[in-house]
N, C-alpha and C. Protein backbone atom coordinates (compact mmCIF):
# COMPACT_ATOMS: atom_id res chain seq x y z
N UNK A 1 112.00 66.36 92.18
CA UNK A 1 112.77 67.58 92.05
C UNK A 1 114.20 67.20 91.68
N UNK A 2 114.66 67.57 90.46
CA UNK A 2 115.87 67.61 90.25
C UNK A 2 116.87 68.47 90.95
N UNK A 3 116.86 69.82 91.07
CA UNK A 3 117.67 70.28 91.57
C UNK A 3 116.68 71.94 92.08
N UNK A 4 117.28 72.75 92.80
CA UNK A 4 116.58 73.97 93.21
C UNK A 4 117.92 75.00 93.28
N UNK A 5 117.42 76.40 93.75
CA UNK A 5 117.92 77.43 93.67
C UNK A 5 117.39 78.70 94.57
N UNK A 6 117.99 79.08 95.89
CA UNK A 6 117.73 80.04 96.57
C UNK A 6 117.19 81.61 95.74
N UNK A 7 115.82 81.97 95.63
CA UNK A 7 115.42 82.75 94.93
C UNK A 7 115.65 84.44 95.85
N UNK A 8 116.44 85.18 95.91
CA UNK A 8 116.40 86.56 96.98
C UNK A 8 116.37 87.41 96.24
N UNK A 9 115.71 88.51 96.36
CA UNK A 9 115.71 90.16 96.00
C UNK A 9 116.24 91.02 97.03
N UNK A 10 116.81 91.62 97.03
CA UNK A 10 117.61 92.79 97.77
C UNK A 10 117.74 92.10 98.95
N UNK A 11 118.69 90.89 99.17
CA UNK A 11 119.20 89.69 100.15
C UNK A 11 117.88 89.33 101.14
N UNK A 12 116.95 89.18 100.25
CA UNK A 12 115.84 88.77 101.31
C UNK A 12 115.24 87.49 100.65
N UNK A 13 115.39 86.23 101.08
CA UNK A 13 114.51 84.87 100.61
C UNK A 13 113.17 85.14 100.75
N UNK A 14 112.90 84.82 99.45
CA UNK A 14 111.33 85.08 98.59
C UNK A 14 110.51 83.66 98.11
N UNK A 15 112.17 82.77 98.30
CA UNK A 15 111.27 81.75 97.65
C UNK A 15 112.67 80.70 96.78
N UNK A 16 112.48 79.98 95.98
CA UNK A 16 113.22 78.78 95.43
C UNK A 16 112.72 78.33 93.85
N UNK A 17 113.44 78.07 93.11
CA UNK A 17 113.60 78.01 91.69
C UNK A 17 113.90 76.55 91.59
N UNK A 18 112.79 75.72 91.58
CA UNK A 18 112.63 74.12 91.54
C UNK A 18 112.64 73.68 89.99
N UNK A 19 113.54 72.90 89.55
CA UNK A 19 113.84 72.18 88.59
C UNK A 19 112.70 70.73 88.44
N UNK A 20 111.74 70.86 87.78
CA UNK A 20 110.87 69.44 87.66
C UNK A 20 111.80 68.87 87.09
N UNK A 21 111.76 67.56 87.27
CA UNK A 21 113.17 66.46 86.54
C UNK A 21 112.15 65.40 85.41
N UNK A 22 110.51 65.62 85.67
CA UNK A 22 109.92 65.18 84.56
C UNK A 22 109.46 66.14 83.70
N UNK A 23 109.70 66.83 83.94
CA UNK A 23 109.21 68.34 82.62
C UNK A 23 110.36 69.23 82.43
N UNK A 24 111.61 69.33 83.22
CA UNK A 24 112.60 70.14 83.06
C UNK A 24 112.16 71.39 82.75
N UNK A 25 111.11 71.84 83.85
CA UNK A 25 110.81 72.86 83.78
C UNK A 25 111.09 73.96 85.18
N UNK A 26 111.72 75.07 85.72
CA UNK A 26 111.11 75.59 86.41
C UNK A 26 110.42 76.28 86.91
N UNK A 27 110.33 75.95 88.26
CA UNK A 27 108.79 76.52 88.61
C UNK A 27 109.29 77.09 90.09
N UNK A 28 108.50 78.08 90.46
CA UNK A 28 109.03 79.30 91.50
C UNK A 28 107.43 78.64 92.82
N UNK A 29 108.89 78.40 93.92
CA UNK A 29 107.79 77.88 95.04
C UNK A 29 108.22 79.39 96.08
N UNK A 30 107.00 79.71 96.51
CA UNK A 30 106.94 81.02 96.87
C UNK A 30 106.95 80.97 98.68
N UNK A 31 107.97 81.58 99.47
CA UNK A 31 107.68 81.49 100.46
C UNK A 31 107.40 82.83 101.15
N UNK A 32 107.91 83.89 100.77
CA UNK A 32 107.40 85.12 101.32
C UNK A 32 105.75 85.50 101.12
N UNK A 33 105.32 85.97 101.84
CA UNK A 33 103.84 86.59 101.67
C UNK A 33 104.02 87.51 100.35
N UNK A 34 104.51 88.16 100.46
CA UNK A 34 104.75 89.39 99.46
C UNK A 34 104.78 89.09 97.71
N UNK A 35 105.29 87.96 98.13
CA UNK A 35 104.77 86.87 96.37
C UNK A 35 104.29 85.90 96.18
N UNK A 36 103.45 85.62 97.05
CA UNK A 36 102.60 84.09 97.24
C UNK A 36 101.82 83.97 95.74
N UNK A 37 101.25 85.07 95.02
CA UNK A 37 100.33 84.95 94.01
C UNK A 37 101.27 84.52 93.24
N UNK A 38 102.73 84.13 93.51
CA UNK A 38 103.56 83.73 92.17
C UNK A 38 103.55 82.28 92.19
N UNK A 39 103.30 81.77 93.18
CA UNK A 39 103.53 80.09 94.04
C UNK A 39 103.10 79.43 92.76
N UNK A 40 104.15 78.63 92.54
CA UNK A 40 104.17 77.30 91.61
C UNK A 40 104.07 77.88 89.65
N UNK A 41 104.42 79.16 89.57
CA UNK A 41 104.36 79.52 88.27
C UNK A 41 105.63 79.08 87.66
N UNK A 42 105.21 78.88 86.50
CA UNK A 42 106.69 78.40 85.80
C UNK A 42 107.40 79.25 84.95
N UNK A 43 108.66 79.47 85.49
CA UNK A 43 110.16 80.37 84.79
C UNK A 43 109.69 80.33 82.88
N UNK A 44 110.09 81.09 82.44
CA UNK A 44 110.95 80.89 80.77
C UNK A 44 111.72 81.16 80.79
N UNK A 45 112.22 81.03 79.65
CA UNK A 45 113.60 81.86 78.94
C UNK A 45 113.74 83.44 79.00
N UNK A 46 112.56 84.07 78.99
CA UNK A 46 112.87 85.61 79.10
C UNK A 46 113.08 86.22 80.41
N UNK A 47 112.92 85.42 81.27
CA UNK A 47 113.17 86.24 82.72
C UNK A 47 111.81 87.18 83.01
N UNK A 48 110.73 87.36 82.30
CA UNK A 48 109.48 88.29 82.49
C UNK A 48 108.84 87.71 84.26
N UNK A 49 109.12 86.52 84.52
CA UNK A 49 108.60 86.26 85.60
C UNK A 49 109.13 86.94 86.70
N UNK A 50 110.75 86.52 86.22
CA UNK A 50 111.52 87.04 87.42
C UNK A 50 111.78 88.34 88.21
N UNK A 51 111.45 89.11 86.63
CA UNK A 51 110.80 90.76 87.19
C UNK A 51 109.34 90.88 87.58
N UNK A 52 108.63 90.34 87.88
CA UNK A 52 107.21 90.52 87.64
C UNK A 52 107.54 90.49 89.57
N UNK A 53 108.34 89.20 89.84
CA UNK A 53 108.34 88.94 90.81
C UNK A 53 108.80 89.74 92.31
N UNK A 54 110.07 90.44 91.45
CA UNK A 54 110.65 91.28 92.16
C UNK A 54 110.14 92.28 91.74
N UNK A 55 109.24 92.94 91.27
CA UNK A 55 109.06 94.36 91.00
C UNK A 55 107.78 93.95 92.27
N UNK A 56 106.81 92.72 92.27
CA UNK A 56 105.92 92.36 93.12
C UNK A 56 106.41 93.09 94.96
N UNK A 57 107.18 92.06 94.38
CA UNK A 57 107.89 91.84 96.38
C UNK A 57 108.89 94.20 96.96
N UNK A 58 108.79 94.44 95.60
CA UNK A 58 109.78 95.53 96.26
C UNK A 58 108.75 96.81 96.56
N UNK A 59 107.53 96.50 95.43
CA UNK A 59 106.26 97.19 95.53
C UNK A 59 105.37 97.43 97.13
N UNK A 60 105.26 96.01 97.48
CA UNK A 60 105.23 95.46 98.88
C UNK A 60 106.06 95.94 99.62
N UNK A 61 107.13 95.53 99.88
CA UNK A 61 107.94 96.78 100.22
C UNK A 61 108.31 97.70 101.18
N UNK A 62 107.58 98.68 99.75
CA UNK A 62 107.69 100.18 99.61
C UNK A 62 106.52 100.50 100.09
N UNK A 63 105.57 99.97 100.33
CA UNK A 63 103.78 100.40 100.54
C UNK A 63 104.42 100.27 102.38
N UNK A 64 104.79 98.89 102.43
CA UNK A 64 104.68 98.52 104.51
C UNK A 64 105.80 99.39 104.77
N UNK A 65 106.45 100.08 104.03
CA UNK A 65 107.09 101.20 105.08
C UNK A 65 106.93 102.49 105.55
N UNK A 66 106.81 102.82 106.60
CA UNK A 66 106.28 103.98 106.79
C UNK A 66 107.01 105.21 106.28
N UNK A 67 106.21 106.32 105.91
CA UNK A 67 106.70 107.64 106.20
C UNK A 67 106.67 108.20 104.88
């Protein structure tokens, strides 16, 4: 691991934005339940993950709250 990055949606840790230092790629290590199906997918350039991710986790949410 080259370097990482605290991943939060609406100040809640979801997870970390890991820099491979042999592929210079990153890749999203998932620690919330709410986005586990994202665990170990790798970032691009368009950011499509990064919404996929948070639209995931806010979906979740919105379902476990009551009322």
């Amino acid at each position: 691991m080259l370097t990482s990055h605290i991943f939060e949606i609406d100040g809640v840790f979801v997870g970390s934005l890991i820099q491979d230092c042999t592929r210079c790629e990153r890749r999203f290590y998932a620690v919330h339940d709410a986005v586990k199906s994202f665990h170990n997918h790798i970032l691009d350039q368009s950011g499509n993950l990064s919404r996929q991710i948070a639209q995931q986790f806010r979906r979740a949410r919105t379902s476990a709250t009551p009322g």
